[in-house]
C-alpha atoms as a PDB file:
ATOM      1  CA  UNK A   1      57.679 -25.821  29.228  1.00  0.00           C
ATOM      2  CA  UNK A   2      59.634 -28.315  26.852  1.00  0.00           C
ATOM      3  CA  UNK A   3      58.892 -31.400  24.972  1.00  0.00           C
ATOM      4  CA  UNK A   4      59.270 -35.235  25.774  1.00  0.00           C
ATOM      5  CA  UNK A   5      60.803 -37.815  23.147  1.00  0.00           C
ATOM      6  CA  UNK A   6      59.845 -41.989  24.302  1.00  0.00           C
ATOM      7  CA  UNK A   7      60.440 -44.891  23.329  1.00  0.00           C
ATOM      8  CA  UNK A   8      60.360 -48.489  24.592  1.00  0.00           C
ATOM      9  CA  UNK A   9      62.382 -51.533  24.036  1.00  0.00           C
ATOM     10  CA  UNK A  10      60.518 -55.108  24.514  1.00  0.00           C
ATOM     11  CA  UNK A  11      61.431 -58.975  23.854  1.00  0.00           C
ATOM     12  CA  UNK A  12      59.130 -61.455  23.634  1.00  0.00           C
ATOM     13  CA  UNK A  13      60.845 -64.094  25.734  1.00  0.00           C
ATOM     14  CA  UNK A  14      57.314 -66.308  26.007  1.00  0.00           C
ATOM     15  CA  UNK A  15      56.072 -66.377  22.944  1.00  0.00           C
ATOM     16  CA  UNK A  16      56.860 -64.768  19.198  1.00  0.00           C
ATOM     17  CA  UNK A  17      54.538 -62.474  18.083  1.00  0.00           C
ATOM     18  CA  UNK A  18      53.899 -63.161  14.015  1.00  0.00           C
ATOM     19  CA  UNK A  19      54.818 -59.764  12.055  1.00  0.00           C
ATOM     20  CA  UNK A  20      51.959 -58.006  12.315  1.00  0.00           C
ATOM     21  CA  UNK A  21      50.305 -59.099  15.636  1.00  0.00           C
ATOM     22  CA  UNK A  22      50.931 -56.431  18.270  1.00  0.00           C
ATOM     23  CA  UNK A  23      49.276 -57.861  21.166  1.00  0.00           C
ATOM     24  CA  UNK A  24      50.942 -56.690  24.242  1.00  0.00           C
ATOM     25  CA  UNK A  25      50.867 -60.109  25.443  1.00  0.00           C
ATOM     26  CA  UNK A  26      53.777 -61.116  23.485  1.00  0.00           C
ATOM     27  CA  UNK A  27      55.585 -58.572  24.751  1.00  0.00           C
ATOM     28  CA  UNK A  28      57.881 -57.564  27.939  1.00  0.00           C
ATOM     29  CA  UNK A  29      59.403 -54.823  29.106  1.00  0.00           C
ATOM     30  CA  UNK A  30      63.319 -54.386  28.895  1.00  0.00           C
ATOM     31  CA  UNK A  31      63.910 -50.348  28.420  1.00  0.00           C
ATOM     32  CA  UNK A  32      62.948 -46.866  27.568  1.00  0.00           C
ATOM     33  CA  UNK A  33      64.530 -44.176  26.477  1.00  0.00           C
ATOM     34  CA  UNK A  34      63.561 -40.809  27.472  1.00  0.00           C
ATOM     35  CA  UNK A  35      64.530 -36.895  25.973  1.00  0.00           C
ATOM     36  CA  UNK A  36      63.425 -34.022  27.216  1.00  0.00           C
ATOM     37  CA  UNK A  37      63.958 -30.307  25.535  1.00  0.00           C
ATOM     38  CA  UNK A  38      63.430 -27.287  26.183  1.00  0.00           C
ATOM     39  CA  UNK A  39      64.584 -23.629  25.726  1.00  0.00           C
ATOM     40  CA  UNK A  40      66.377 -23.406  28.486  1.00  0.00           C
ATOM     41  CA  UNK A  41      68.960 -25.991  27.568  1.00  0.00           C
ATOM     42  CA  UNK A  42      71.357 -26.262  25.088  1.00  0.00           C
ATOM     43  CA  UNK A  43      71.433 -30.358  24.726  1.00  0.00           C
ATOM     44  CA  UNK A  44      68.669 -32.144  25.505  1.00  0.00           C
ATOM     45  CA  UNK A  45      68.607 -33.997  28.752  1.00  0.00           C
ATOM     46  CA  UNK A  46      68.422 -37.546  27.902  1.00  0.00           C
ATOM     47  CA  UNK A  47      68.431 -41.216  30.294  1.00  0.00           C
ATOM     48  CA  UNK A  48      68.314 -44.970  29.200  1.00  0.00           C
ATOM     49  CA  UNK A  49      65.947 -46.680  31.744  1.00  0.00           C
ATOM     50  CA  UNK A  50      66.820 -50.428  31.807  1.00  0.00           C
ATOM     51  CA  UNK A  51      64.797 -53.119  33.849  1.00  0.00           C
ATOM     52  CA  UNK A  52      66.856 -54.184  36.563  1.00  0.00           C
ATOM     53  CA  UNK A  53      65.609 -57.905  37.030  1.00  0.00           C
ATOM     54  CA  UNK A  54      63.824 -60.751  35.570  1.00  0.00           C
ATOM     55  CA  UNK A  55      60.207 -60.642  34.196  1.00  0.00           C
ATOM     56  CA  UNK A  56      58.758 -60.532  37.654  1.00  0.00           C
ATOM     57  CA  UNK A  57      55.921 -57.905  38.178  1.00  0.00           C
ATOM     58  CA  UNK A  58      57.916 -56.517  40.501  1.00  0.00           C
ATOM     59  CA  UNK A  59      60.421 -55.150  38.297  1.00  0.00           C
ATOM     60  CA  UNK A  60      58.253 -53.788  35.665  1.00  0.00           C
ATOM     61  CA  UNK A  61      56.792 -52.185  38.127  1.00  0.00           C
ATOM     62  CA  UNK A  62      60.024 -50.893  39.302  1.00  0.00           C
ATOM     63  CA  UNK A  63      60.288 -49.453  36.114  1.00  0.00           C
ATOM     64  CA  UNK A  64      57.207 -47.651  35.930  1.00  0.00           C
ATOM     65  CA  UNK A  65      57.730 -45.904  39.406  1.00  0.00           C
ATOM     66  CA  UNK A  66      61.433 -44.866  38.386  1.00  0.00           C
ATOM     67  CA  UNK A  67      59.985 -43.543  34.677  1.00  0.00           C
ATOM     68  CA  UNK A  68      57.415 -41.459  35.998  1.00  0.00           C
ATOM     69  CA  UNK A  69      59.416 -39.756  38.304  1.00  0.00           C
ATOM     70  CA  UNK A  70      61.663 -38.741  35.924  1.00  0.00           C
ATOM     71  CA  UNK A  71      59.213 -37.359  33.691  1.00  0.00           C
ATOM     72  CA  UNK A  72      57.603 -35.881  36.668  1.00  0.00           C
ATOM     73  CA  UNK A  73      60.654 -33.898  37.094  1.00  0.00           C
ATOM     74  CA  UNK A  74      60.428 -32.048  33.875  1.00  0.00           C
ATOM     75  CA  UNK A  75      57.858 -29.345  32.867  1.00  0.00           C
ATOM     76  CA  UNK A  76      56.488 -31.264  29.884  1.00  0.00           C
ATOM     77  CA  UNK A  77      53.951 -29.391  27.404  1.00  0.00           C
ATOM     78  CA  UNK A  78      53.671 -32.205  25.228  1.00  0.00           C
ATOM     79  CA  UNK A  79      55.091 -36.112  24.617  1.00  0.00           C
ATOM     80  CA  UNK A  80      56.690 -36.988  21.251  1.00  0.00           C
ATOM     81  CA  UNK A  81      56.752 -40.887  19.784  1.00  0.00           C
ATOM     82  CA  UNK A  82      57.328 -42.235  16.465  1.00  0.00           C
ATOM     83  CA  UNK A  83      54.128 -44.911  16.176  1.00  0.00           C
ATOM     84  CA  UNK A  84      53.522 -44.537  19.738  1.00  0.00           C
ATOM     85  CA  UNK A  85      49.378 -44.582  19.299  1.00  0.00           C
ATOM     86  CA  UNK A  86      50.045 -48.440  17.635  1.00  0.00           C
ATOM     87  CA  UNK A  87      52.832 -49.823  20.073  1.00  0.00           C
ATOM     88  CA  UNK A  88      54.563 -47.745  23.174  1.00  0.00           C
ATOM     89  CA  UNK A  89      51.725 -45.933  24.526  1.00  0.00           C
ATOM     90  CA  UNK A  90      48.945 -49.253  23.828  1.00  0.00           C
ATOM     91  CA  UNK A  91      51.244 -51.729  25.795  1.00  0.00           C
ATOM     92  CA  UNK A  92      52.539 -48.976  28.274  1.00  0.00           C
ATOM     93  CA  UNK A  93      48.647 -48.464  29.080  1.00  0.00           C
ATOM     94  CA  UNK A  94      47.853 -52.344  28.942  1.00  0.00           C
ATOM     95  CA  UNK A  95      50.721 -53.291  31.419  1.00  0.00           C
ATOM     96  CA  UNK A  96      49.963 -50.869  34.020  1.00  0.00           C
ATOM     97  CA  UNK A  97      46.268 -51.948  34.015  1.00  0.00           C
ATOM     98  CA  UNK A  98      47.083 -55.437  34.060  1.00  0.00           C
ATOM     99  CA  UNK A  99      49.768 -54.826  37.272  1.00  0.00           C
ATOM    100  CA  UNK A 100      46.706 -52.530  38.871  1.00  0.00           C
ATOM    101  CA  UNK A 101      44.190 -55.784  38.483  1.00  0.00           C
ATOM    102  CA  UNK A 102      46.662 -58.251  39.625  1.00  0.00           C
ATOM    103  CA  UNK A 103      47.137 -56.243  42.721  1.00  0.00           C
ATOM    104  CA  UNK A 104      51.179 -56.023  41.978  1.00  0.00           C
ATOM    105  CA  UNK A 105      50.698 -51.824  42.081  1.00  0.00           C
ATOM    106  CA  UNK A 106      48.482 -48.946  42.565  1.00  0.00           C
ATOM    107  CA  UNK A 107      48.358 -45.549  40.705  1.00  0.00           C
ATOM    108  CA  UNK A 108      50.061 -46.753  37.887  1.00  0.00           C
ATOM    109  CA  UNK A 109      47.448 -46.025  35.108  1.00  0.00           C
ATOM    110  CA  UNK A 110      47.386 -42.342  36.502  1.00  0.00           C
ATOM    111  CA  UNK A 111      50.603 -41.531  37.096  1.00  0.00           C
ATOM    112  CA  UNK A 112      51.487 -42.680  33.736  1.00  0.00           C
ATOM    113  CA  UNK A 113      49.053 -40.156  32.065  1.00  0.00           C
ATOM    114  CA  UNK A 114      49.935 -37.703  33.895  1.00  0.00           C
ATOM    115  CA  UNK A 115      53.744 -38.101  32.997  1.00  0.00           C
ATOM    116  CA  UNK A 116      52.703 -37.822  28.878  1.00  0.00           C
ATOM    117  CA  UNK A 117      50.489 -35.473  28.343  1.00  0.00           C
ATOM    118  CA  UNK A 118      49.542 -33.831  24.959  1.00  0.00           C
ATOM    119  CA  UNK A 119      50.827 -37.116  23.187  1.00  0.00           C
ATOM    120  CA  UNK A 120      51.835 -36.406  19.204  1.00  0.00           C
ATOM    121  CA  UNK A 121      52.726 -38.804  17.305  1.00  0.00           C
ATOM    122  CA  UNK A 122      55.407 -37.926  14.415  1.00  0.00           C
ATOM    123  CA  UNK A 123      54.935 -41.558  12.639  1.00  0.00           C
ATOM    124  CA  UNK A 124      50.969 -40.074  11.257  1.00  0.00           C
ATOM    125  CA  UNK A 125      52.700 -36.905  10.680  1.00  0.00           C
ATOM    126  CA  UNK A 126      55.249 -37.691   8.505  1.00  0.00           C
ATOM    127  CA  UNK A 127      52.889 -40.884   6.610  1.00  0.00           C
ATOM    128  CA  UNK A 128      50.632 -38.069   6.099  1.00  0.00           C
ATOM    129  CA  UNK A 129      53.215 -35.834   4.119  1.00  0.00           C
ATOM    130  CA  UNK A 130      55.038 -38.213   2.542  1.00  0.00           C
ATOM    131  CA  UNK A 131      51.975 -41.073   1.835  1.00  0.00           C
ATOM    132  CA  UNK A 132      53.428 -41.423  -1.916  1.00  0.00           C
ATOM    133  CA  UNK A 133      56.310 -42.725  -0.473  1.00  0.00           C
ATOM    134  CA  UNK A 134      54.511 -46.331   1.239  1.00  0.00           C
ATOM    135  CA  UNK A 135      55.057 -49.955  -0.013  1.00  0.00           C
ATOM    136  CA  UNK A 136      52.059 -51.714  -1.043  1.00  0.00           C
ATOM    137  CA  UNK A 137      50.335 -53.067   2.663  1.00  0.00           C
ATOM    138  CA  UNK A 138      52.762 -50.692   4.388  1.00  0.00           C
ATOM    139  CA  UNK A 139      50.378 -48.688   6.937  1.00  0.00           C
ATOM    140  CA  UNK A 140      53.318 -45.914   8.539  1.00  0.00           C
ATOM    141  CA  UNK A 141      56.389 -44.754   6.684  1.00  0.00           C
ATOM    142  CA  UNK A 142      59.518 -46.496   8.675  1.00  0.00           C
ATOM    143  CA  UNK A 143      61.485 -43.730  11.128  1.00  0.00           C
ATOM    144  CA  UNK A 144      64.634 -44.363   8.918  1.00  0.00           C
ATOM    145  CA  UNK A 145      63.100 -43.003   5.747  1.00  0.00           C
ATOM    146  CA  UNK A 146      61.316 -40.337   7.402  1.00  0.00           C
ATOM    147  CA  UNK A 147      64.267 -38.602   8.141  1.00  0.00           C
ATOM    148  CA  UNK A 148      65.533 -39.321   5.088  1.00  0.00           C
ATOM    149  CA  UNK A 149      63.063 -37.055   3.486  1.00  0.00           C
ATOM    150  CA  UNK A 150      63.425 -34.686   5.889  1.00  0.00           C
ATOM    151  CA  UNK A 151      67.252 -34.462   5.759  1.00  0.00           C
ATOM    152  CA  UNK A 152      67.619 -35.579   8.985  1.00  0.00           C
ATOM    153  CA  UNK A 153      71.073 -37.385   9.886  1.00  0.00           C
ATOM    154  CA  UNK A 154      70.139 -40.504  12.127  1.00  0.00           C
ATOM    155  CA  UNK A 155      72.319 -42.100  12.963  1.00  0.00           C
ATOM    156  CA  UNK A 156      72.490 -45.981  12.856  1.00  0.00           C
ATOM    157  CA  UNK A 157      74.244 -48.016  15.480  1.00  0.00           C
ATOM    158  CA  UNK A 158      77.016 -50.244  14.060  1.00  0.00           C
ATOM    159  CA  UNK A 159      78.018 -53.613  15.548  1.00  0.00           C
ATOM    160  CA  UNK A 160      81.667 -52.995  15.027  1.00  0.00           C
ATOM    161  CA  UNK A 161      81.624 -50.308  17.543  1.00  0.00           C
ATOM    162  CA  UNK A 162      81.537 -53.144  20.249  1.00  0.00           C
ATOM    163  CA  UNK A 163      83.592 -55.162  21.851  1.00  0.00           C
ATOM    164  CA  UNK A 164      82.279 -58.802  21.362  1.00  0.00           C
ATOM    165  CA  UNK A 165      84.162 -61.711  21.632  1.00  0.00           C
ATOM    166  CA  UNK A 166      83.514 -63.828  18.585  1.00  0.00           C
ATOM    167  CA  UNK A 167      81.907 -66.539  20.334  1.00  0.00           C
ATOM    168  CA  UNK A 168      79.800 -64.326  22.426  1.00  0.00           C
ATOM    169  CA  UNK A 169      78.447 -62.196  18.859  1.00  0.00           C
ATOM    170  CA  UNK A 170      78.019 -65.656  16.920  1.00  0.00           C
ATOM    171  CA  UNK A 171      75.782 -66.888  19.722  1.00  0.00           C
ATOM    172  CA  UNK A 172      73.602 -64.006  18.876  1.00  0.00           C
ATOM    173  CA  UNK A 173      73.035 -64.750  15.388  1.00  0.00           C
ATOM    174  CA  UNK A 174      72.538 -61.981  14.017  1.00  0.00           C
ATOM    175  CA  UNK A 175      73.746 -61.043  10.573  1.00  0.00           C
ATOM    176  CA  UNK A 176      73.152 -57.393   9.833  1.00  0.00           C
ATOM    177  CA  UNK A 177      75.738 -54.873  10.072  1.00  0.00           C
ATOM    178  CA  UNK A 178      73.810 -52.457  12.238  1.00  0.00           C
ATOM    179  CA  UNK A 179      71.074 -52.410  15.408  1.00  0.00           C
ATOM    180  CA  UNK A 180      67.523 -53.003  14.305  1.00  0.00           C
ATOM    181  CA  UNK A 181      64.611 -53.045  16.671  1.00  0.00           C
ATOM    182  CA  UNK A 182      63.515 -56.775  15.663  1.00  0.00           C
ATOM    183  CA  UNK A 183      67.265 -57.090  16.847  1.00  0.00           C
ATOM    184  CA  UNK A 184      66.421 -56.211  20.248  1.00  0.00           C
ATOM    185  CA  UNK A 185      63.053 -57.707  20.411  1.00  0.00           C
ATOM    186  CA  UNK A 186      64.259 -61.489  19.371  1.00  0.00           C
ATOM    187  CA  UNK A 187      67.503 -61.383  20.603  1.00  0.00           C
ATOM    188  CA  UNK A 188      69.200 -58.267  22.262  1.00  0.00           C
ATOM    189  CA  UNK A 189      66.436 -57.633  24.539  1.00  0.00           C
ATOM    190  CA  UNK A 190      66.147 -60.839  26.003  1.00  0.00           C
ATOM    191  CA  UNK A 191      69.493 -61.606  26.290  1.00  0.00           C
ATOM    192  CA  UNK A 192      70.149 -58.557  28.348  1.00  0.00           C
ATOM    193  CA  UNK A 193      67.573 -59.494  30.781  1.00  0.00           C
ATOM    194  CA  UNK A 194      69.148 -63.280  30.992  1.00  0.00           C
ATOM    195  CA  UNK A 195      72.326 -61.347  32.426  1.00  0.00           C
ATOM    196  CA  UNK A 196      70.922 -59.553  34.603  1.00  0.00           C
ATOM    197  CA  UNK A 197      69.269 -62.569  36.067  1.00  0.00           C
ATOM    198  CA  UNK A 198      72.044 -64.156  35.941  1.00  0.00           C
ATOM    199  CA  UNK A 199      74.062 -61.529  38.414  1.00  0.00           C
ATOM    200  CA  UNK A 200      76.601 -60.993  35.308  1.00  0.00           C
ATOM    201  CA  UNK A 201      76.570 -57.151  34.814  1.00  0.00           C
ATOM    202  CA  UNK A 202      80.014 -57.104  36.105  1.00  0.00           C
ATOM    203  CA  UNK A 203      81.304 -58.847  32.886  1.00  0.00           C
ATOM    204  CA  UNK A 204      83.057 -56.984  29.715  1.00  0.00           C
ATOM    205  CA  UNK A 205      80.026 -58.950  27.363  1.00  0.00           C
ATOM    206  CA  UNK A 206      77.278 -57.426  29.672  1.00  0.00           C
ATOM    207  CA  UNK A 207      78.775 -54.240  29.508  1.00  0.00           C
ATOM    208  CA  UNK A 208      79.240 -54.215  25.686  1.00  0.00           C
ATOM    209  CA  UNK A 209      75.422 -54.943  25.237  1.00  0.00           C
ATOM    210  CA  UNK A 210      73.978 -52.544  27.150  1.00  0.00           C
ATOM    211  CA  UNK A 211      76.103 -49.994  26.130  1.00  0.00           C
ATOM    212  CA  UNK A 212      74.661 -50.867  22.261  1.00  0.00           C
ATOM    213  CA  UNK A 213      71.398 -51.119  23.558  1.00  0.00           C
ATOM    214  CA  UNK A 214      71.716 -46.876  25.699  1.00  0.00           C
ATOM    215  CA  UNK A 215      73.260 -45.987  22.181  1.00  0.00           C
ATOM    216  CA  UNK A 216      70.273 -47.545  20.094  1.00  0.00           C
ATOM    217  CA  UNK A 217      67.654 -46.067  22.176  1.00  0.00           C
ATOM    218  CA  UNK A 218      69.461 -42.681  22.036  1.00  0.00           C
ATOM    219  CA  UNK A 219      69.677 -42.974  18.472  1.00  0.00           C
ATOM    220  CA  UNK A 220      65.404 -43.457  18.586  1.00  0.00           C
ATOM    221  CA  UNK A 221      64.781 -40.168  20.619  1.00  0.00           C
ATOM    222  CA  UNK A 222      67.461 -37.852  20.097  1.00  0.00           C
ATOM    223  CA  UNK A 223      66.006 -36.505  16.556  1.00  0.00           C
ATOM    224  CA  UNK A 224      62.219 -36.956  17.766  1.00  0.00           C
ATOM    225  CA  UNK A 225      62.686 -32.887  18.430  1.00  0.00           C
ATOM    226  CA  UNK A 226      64.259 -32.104  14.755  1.00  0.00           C
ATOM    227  CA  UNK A 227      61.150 -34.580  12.709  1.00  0.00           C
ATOM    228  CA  UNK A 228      58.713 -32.336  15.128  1.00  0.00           C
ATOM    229  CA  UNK A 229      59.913 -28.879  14.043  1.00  0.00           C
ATOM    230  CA  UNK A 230      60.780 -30.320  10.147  1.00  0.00           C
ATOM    231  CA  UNK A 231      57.487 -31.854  10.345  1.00  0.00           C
ATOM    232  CA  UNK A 232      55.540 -28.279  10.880  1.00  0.00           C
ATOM    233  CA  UNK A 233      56.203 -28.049  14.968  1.00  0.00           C
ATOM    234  CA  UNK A 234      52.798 -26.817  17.091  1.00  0.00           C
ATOM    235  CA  UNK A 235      50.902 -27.110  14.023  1.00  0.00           C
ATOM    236  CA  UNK A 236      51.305 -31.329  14.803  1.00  0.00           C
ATOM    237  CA  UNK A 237      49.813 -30.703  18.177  1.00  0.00           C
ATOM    238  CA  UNK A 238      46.413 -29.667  17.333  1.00  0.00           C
ATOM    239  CA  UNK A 239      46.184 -32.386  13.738  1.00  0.00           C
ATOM    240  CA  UNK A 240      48.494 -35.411  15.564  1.00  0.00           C
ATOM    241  CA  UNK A 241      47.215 -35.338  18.800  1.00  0.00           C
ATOM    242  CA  UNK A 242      46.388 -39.038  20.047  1.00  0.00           C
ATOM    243  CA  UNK A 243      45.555 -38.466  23.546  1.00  0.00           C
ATOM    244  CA  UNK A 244      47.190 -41.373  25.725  1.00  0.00           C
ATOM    245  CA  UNK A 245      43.991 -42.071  27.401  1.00  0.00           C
ATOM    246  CA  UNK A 246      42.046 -42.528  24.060  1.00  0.00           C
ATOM    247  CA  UNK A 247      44.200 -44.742  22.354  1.00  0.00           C
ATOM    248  CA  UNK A 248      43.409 -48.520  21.335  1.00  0.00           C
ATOM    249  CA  UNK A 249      44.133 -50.833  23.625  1.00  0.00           C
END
């Protein structure tokens, strides 16, 4: 039996969430990235699932059905996030509910529980070791510096890696040197999605984004496994468990 690593991408293409609010409403579905480990492999096996249409039901259903089989396929003992209890598990949970009531799907509640079971999440764990470290009115320690303190190289994902024409990355706006996830959630997100709608996947731009956006989910699941075992391992399972089917919704 191995561990699972998750994490979701969304935009809010409808309406912008203020900082804090984290009502799934304001959010929609573009990716997740998925990790799974175990003894038996040397690297662990790793996919980018992207949503392969507009913001139909339809597709985030189709993304549902093709993320639970592939956890499905893998012996998982237990399902690794960083803040997963606050965002990915709450608006996995609330979409597949609200698909089940609209009548757009069936089973998807269950299968998705079944797919993450024993759900730890690493964002309590390391606030809870390193609590000296928070900002005044900052309620988890940020991914970044938690691997900071535990020696952890993660990686960031630089712009200049891509390929962008210079009209293409100023229509973007974005300033920073490197991928953050308010990147992806006000711009990167839902600019992917427009290209997909708009049958351009073919094109050198297209390609360049969504090859930044399977690095930068990568980048947020790939040393899930290394903060477990830094962070004390199976001890987390029994003090961070947040069991996906009591979490607030």
């Amino acid at each position: 039996m191995g561990s699972l690593a998750l994490d979701i991408e969304t935009a809010s293409p409808f309406k912008e969430p203020d900082r804090d609010d984290n009502d799934t409403s304001y959010y929609e579905w573009v990716s997740v990235g998925l990790a799974y480990r175990d003894e038996t492999l040397e690297e662990p096996d790793t996919t980018v699932l992207f949503r392969r249409g507009g913001w139909e039901a339809e597709y985030t259903v189709d993304l549902f059905r093709r993320m639970i089989e592939w956890c499905h396929g893998k012996d998982v003992e237990r399902t690794l996030t960083y803040n997963g209890a606050y965002f990915d598990l709450k608006h996995l949970l609330n979409w597949a509910e609200e698909l089940e009531q609209s009548g757009d799907a069936t089973e998807l509640t269950s299968g998705l529980k079944s797919s993450l079971p024993n759900h730890v999440d690493l964002a309590k764990a390391a606030t809870a070791r390193h609590e000296d470290e928070l900002r005044k009115d900052q309620p988890i320690l940020p991914d970044w510096l938690a691997y900071d303190l535990e020696d952890i190289d993660n990686d960031s994902i630089w712009y200049d890696d891509y390929d962008f024409h210079e009209d293409y990355w100023d229509g973007l706006e974005i300033e920073d040197k490197f991928v953050k996830g308010g990147h992806v959630g006000r711009v990167l997100g839902e600019t992917y999605v427009d290209g997909v709608q708009a049958g351009i996947e073919g094109t050198k731009a297209h390609g360049e984004l969504k090859r930044l956006l399977y690095d930068y989910s990568i980048s947020d699941i790939a040393d899930l496994f290394a903060l477990y075992d830094s962070l004390g391992g199976e001890q987390l399972d029994r003090d961070f468990h947040y069991p996906i089917d009591k979490i607030d919704q």
